[in-house]
N, C-alpha and C. Protein backbone atom coordinates (compact mmCIF):
# COMPACT_ATOMS: atom_id res chain seq x y z
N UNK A 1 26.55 21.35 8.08
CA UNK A 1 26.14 22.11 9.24
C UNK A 1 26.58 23.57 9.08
N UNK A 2 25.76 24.88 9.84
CA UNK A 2 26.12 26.15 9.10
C UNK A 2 26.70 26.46 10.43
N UNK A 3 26.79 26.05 12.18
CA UNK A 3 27.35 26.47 13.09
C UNK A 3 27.65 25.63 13.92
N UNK A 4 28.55 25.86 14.82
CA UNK A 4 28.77 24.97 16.22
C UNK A 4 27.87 24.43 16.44
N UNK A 5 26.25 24.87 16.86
CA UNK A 5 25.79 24.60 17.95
C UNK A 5 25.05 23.30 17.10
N UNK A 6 24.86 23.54 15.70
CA UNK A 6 23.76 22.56 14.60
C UNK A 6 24.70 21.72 14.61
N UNK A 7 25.66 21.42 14.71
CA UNK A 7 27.23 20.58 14.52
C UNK A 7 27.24 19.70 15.70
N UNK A 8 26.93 20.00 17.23
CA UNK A 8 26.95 19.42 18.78
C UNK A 8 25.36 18.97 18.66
N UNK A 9 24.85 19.18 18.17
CA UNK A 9 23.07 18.58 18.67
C UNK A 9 22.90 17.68 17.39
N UNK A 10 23.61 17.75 16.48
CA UNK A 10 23.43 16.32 15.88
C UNK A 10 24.67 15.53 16.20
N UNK A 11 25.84 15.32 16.45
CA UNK A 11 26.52 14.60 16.48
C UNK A 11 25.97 13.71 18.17
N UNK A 12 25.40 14.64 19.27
CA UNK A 12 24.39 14.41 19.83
C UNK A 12 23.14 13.40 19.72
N UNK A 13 22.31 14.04 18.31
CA UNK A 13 21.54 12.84 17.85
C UNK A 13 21.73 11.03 17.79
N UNK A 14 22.90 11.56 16.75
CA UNK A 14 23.62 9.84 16.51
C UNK A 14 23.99 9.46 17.67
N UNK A 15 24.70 9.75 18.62
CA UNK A 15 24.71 9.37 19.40
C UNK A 15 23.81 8.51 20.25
N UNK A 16 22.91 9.36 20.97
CA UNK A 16 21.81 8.96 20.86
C UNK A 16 20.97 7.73 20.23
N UNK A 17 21.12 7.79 19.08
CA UNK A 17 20.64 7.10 18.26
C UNK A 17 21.36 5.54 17.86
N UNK A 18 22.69 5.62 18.01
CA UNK A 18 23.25 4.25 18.16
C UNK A 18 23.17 3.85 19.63
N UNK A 19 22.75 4.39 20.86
CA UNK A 19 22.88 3.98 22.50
C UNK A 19 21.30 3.65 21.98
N UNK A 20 20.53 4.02 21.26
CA UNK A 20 19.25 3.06 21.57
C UNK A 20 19.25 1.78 20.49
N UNK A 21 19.72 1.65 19.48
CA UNK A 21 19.78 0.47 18.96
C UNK A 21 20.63 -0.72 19.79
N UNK A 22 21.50 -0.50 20.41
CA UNK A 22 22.16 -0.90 21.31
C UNK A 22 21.30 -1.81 22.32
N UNK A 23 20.66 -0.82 22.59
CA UNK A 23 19.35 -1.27 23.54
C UNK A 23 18.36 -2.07 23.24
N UNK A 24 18.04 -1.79 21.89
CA UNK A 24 17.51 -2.74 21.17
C UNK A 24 17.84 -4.21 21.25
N UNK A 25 19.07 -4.81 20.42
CA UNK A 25 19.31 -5.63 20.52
C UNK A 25 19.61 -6.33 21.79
N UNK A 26 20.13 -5.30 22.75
CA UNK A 26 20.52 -6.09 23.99
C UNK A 26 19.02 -6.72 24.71
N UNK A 27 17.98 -6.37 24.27
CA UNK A 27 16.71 -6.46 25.32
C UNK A 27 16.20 -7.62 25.04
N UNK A 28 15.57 -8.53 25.91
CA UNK A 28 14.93 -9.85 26.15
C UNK A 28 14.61 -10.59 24.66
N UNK A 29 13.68 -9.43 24.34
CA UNK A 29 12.85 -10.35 23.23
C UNK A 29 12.78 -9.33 22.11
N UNK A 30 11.74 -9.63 20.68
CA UNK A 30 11.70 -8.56 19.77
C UNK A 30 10.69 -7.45 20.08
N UNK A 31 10.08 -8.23 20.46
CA UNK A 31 8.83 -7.17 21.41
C UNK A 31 8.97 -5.99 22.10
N UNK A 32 9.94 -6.65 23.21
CA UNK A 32 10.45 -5.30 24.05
C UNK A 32 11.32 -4.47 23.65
N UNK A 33 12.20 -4.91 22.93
CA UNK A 33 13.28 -4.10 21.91
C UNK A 33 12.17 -3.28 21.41
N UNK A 34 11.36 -3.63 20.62
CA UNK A 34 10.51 -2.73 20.01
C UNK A 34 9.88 -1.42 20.51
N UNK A 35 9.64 -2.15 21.80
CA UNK A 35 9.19 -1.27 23.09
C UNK A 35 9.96 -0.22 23.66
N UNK A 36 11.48 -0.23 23.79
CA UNK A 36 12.56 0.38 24.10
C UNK A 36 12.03 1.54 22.41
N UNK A 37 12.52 0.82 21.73
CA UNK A 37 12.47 1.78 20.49
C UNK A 37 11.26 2.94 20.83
N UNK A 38 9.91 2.33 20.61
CA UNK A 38 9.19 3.41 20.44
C UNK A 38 9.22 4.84 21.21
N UNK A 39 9.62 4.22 22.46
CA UNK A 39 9.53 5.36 24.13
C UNK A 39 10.45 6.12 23.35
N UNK A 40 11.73 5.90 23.44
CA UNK A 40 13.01 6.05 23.57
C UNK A 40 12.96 7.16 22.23
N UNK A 41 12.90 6.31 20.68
CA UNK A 41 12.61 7.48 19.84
C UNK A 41 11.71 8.43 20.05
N UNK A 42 10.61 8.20 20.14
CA UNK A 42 9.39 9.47 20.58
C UNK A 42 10.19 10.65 21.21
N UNK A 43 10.51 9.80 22.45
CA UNK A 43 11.48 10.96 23.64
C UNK A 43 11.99 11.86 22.57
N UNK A 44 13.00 10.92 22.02
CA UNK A 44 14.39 12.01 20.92
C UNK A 44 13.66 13.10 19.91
N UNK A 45 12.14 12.66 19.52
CA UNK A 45 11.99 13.15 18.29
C UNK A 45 11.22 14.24 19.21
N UNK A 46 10.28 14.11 20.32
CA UNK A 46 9.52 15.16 20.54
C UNK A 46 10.53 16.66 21.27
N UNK A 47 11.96 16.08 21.94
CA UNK A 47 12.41 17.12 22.59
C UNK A 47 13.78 17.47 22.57
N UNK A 48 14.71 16.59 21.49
CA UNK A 48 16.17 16.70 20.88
C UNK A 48 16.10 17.50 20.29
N UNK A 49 17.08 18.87 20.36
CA UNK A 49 17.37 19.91 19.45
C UNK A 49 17.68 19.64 17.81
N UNK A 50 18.33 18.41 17.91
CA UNK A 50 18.48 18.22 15.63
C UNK A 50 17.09 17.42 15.83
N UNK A 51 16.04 16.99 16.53
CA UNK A 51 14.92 16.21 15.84
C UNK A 51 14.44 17.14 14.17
N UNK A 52 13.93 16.63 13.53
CA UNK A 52 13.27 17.25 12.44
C UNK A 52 11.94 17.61 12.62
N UNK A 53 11.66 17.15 13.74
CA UNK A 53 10.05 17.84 14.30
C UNK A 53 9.50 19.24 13.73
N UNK A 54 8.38 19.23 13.35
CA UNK A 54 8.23 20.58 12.87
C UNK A 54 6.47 20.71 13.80
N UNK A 55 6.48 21.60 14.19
CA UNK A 55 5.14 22.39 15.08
C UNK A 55 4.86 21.34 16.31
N UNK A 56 3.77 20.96 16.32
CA UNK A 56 3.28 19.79 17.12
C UNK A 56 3.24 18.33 16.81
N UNK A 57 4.07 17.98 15.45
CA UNK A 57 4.10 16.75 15.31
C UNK A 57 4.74 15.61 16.66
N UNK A 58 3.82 14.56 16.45
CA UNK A 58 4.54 13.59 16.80
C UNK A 58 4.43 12.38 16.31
N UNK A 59 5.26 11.22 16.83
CA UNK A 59 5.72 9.97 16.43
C UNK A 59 4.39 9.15 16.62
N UNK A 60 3.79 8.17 15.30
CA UNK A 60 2.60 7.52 15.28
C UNK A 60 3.36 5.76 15.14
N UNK A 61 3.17 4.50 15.90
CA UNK A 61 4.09 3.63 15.54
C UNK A 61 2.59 2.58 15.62
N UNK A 62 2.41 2.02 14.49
CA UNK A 62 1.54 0.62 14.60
C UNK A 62 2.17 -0.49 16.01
N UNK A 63 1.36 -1.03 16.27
CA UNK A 63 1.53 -1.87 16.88
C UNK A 63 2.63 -3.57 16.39
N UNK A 64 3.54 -3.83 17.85
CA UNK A 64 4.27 -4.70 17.19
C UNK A 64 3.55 -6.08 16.74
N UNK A 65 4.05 -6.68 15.61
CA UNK A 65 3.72 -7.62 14.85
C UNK A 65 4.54 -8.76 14.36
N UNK A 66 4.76 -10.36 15.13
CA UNK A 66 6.55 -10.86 14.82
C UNK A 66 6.36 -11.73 13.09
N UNK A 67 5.35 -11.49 12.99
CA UNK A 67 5.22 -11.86 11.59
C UNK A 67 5.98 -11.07 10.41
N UNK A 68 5.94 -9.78 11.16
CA UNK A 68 6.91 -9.11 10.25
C UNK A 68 8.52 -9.04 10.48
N UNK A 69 9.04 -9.97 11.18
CA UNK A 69 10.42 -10.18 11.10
C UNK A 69 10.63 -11.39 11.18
N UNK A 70 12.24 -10.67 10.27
CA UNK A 70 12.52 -11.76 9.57
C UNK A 70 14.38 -11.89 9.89
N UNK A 71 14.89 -13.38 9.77
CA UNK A 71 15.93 -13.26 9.84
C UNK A 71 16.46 -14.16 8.31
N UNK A 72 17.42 -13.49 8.01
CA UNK A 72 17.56 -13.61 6.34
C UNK A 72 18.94 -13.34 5.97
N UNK A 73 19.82 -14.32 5.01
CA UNK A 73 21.16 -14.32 4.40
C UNK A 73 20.99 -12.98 3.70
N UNK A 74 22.01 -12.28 3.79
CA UNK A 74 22.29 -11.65 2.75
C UNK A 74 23.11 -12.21 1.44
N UNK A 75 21.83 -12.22 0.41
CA UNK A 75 22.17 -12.86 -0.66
C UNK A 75 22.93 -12.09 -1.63
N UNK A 76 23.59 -12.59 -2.84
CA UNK A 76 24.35 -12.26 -3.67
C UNK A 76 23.07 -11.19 -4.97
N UNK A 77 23.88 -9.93 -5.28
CA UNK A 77 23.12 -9.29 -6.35
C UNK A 77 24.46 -8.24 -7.16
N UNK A 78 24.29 -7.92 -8.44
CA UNK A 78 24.90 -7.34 -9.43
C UNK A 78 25.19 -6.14 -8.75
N UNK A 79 26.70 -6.15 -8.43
CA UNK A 79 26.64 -4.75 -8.23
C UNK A 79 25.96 -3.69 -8.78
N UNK A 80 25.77 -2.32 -8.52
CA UNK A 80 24.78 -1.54 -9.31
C UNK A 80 24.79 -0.41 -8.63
N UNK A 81 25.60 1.13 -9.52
CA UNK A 81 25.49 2.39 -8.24
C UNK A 81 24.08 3.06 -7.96
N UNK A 82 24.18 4.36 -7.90
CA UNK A 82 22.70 4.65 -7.28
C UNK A 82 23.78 6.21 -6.38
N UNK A 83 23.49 7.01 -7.02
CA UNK A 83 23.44 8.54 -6.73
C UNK A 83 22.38 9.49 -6.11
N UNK A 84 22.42 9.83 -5.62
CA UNK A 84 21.09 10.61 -4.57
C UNK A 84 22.34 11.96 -4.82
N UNK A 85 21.54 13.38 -5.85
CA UNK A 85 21.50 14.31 -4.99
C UNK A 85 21.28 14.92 -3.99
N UNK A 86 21.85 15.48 -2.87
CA UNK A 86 20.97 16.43 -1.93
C UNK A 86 21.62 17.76 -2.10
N UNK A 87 20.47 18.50 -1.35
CA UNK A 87 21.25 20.01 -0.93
C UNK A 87 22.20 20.39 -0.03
N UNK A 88 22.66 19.51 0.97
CA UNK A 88 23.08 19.81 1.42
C UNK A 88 24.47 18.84 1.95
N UNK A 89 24.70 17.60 1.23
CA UNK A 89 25.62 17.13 1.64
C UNK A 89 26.40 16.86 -0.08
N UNK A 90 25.47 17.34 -1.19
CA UNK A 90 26.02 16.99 -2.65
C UNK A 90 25.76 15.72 -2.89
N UNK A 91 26.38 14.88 -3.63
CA UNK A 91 25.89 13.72 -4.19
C UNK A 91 26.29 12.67 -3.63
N UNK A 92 25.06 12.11 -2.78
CA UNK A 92 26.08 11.22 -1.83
C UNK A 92 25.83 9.18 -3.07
N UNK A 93 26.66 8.70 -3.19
CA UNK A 93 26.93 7.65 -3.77
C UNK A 93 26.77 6.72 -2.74
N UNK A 94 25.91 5.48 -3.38
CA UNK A 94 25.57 4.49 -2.92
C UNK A 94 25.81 3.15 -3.99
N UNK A 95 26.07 1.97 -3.34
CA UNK A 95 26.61 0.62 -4.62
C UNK A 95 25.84 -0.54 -3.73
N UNK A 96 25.19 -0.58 -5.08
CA UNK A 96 24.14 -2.55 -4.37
C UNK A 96 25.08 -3.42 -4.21
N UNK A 97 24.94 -4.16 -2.93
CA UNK A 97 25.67 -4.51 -2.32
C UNK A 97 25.48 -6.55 -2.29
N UNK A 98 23.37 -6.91 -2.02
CA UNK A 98 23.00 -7.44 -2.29
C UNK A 98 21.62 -7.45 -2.45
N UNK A 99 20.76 -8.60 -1.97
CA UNK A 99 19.81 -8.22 -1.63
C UNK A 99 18.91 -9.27 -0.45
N UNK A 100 17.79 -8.77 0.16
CA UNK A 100 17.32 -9.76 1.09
C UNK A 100 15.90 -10.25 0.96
N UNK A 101 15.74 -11.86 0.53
CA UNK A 101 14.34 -12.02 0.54
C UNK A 101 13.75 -12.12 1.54
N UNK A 102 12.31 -11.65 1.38
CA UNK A 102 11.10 -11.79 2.60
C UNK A 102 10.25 -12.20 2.86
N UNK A 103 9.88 -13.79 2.89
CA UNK A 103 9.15 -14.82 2.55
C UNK A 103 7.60 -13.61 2.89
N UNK A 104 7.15 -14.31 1.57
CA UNK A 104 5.56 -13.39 1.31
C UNK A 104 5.30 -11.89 0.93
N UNK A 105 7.07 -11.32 1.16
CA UNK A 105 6.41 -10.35 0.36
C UNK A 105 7.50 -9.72 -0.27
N UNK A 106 8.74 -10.23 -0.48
CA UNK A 106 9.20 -10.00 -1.69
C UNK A 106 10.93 -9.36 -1.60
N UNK A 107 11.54 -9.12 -2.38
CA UNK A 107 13.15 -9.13 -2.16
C UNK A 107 13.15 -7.83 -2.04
N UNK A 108 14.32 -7.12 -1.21
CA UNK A 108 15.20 -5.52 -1.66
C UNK A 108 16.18 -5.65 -1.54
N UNK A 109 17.09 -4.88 -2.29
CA UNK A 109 17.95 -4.27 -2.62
C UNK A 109 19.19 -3.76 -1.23
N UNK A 110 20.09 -4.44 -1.04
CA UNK A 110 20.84 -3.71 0.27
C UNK A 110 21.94 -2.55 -0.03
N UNK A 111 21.97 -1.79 0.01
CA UNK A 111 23.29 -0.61 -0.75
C UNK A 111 24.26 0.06 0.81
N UNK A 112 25.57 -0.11 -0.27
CA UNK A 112 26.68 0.34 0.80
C UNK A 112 26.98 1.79 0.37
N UNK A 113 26.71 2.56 1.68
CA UNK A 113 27.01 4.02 1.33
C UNK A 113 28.74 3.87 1.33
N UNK A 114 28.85 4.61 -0.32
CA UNK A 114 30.18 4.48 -0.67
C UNK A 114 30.70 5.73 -0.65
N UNK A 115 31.03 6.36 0.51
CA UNK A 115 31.41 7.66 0.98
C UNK A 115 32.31 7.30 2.32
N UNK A 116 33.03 8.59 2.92
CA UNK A 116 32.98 8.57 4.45
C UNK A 116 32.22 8.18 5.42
N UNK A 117 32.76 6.87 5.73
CA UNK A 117 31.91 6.45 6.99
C UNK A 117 31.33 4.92 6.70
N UNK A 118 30.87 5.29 5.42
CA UNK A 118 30.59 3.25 5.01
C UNK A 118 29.33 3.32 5.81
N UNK A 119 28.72 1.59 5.36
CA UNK A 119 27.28 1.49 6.03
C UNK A 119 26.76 1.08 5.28
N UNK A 120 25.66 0.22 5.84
CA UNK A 120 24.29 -0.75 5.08
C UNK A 120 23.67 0.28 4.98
N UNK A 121 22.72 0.46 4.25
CA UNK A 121 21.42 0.94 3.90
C UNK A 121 20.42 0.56 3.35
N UNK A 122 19.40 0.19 4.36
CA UNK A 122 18.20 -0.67 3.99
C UNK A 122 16.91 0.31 3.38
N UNK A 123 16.55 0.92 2.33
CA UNK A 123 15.51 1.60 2.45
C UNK A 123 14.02 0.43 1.95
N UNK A 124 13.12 1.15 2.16
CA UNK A 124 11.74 0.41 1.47
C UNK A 124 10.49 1.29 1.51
N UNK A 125 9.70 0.70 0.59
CA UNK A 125 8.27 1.53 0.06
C UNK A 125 7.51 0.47 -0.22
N UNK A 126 6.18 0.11 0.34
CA UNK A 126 5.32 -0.13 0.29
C UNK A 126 3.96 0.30 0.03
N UNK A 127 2.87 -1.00 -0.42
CA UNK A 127 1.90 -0.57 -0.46
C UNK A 127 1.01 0.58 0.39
N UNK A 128 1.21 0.84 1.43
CA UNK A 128 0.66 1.59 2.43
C UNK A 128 1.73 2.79 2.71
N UNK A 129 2.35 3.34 1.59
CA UNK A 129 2.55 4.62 1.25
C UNK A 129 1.67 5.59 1.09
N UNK A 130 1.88 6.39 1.02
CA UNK A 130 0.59 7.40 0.55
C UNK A 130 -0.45 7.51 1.41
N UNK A 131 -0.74 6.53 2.20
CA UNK A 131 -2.19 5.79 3.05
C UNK A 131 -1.27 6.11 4.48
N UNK A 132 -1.39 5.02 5.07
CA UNK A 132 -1.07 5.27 6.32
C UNK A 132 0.64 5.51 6.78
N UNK A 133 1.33 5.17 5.76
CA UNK A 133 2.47 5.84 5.73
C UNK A 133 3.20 6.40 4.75
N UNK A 134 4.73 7.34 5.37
CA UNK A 134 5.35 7.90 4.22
C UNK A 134 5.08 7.47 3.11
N UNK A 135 4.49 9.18 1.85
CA UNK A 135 4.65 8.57 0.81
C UNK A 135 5.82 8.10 -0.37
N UNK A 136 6.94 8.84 -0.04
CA UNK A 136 7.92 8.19 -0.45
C UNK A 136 8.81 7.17 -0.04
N UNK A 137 8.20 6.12 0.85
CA UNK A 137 9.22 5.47 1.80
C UNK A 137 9.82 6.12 3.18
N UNK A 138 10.27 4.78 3.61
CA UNK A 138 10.67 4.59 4.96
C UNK A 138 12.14 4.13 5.06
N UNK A 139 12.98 4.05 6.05
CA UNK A 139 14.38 3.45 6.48
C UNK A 139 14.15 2.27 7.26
N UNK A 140 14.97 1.46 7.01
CA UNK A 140 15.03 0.10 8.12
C UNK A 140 16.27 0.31 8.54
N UNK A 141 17.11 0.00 7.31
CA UNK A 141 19.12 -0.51 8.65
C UNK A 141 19.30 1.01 7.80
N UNK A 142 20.04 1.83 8.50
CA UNK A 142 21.04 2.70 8.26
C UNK A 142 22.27 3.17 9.61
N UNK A 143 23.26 1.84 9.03
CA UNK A 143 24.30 1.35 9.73
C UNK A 143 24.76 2.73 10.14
N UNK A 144 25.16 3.42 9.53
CA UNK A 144 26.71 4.54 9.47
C UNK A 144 25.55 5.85 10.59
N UNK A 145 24.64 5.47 10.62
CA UNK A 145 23.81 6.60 11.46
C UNK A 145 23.09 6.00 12.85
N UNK A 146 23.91 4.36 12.73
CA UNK A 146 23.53 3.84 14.20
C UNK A 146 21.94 2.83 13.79
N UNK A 147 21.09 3.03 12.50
CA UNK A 147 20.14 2.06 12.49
C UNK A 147 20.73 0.58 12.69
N UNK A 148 20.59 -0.06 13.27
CA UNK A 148 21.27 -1.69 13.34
C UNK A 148 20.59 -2.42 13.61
N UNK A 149 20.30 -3.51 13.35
CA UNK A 149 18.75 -4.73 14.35
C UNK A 149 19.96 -5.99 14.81
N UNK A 150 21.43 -5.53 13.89
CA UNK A 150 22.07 -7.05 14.43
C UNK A 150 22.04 -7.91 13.55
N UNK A 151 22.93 -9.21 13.84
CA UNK A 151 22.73 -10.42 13.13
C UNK A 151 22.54 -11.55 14.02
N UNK A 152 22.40 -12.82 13.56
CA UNK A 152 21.95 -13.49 14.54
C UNK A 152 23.23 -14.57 14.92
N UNK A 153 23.57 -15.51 15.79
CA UNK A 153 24.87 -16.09 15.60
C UNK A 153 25.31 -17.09 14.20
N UNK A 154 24.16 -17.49 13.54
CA UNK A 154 24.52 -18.42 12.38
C UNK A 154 24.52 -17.15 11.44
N UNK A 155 24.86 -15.72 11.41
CA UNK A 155 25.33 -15.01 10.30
C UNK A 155 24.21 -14.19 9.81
N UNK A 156 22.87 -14.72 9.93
CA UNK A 156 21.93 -14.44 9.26
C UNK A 156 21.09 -13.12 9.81
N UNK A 157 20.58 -12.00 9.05
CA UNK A 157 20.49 -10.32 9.22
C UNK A 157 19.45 -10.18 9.75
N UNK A 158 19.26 -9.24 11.08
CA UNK A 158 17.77 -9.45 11.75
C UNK A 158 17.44 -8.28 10.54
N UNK A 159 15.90 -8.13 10.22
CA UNK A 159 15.53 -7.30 9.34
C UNK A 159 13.54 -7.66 9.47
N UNK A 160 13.25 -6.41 10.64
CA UNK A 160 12.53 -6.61 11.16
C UNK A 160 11.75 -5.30 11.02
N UNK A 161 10.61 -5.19 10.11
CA UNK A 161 9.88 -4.48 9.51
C UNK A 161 9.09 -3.56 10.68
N UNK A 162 8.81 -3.51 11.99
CA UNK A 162 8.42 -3.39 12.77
C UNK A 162 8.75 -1.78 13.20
N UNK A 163 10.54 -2.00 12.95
CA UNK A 163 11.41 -1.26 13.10
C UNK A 163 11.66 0.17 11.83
N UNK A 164 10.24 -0.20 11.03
CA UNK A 164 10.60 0.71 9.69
C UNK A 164 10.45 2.29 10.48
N UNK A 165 10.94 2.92 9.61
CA UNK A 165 10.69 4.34 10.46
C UNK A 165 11.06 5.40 9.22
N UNK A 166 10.60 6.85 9.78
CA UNK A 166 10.48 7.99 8.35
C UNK A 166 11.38 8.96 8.25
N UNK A 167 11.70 9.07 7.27
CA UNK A 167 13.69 10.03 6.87
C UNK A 167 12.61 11.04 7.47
N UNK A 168 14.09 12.08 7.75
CA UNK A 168 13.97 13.45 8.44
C UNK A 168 12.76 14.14 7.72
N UNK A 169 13.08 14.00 6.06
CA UNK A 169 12.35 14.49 4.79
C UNK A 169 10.83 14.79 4.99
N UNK A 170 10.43 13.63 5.89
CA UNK A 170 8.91 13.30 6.34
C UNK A 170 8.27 14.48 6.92
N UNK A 171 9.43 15.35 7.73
CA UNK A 171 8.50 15.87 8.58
C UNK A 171 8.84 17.09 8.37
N UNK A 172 10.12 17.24 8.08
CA UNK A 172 11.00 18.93 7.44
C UNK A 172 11.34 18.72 6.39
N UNK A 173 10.44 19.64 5.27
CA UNK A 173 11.34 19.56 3.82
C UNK A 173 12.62 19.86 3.37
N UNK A 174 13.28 20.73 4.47
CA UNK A 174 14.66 21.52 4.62
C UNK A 174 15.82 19.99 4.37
N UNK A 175 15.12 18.86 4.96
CA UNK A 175 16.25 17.74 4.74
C UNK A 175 16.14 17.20 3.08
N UNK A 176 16.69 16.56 2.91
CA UNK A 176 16.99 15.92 1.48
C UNK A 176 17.47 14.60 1.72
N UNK A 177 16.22 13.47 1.71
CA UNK A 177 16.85 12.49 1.78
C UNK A 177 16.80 11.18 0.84
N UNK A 178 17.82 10.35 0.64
CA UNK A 178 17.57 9.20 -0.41
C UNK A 178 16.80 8.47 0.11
N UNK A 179 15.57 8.42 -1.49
CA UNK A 179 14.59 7.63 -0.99
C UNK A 179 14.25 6.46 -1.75
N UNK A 180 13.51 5.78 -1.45
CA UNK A 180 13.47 3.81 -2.04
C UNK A 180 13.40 3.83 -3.19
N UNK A 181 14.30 3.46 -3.93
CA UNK A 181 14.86 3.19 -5.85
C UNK A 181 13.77 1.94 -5.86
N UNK A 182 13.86 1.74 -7.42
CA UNK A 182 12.87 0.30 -7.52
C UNK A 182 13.14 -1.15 -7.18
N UNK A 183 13.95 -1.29 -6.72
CA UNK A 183 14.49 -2.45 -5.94
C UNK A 183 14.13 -2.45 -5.02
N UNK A 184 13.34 -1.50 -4.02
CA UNK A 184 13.34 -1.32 -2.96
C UNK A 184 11.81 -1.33 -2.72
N UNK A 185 11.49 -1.72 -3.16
CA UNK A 185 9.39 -1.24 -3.41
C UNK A 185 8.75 -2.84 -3.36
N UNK A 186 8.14 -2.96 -2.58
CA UNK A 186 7.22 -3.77 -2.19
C UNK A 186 5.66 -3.67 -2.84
N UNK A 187 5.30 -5.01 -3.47
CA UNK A 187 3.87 -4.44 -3.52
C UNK A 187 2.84 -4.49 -2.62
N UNK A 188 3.33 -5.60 -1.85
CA UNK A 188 2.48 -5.93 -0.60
C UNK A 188 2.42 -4.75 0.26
N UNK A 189 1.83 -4.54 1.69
CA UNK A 189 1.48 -3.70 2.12
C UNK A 189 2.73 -3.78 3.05
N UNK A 190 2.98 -3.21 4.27
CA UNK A 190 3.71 -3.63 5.38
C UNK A 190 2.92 -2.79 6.22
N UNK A 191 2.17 -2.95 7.24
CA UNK A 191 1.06 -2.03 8.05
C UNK A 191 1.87 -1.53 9.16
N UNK A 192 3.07 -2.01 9.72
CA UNK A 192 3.92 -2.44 10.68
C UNK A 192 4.90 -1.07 10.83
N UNK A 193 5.39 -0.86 11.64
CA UNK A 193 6.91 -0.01 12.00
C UNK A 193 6.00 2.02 12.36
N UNK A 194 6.52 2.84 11.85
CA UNK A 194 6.52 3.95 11.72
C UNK A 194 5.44 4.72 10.93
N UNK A 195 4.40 5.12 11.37
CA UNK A 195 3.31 5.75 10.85
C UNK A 195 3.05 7.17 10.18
N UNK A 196 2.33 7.67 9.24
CA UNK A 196 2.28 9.00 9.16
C UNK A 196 2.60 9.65 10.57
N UNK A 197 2.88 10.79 10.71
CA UNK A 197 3.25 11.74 11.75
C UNK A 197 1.12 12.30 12.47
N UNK A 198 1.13 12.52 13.49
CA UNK A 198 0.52 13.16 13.99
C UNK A 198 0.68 14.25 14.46
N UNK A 199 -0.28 15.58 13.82
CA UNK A 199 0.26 16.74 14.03
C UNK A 199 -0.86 17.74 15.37
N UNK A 200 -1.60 16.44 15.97
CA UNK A 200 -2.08 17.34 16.88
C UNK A 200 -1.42 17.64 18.29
């Protein structure tokens, strides 16, 4: 951060941003959680001072779909690091942690940001990159920044595609963010979660 005020409107953000996952999980069903999400982010992204919004963009979200969630062990995988330069925070280090299969369309990769602060990090890229969404990928869990869906009481990780959504990167090039390694790439499509941006 280069001042106070960029320093209070994101610590702001997260904030923010873990009181609606919160909300998430606390709400009836997956549906309405979903429902909470969309309002709730839109709100943050169209009129929060750290949003990454740039001109008239706004938030495009497919419609919810429970086919695309899933609740799933986190299974055992080779540890394995994974370095992301950025500009602005230096090299932030990440270590595979495990990974999670997704009946029909295929396993990723889970990585623990191995820095200050700790945290899951779920990224993914799919077929419908480039097309109707980000072309470098999307975020699902990013624990340490408040992404969370929860677990369920027998242990097992909500991981609910619905919920995918687009790094800052998407919409302001000024961010630098780690994006889906090959573990993380789907060939199937996922039509579901967080859409190209709409810039009218």
């Amino acid at each position: 951060m280069t001042n106070l005020r960029d320093t209070v409107d994101l610590v702001s953000w997260r904030r923010e941003v873990h009181d609606l996952y919160a909300a998430v999980r606390a709400a009836p069903s997956p549906a309405a959680g979903h429902a909470v999400w969309v309002e709730r982010r839109s709100a943050l992204f169209a009129t929060h001072p750290a949003s990454a919004r740039q001109d008239a963009q706004r938030l495009r979200h497919a419609p919810y779909d429970p086919a695309y969630r899933f609740e799933v062990a986190l299974g055992e995988a080779e540890p394995r690091e994974w370095s992301v330069p950025t500009g602005t925070d230096g090299v932030v280090p990440f270590v595979r942690v495990g990974r999670v299969d997704l009946p029909g369309l295929g396993a990723l990769d889970v990585w623990w940001l191995a820095s200050y602060g700790g945290g899951l990090f779920l990224p993914l890229r799919d077929a419908t990159a480039g097309t109707t969404t980000y072309g470098a990928g999307r975020y699902l869990l990013d624990t340490v920044k408040g992404a969370d869906l929860g677990r369920m009481p027998d242990g097992a990780w909500v991981v609910d595609l619905n919920f995918a959504y687009n790094p800052s990167c998407a919409y302001d090039p000024a961010w630098a963010c780690p994006l889906a390694p090959a573990g993380n790439r789907l060939e199937a499509p996922v039509p579901v979660g967080e859409l190209t941006p709409d810039a009218a």
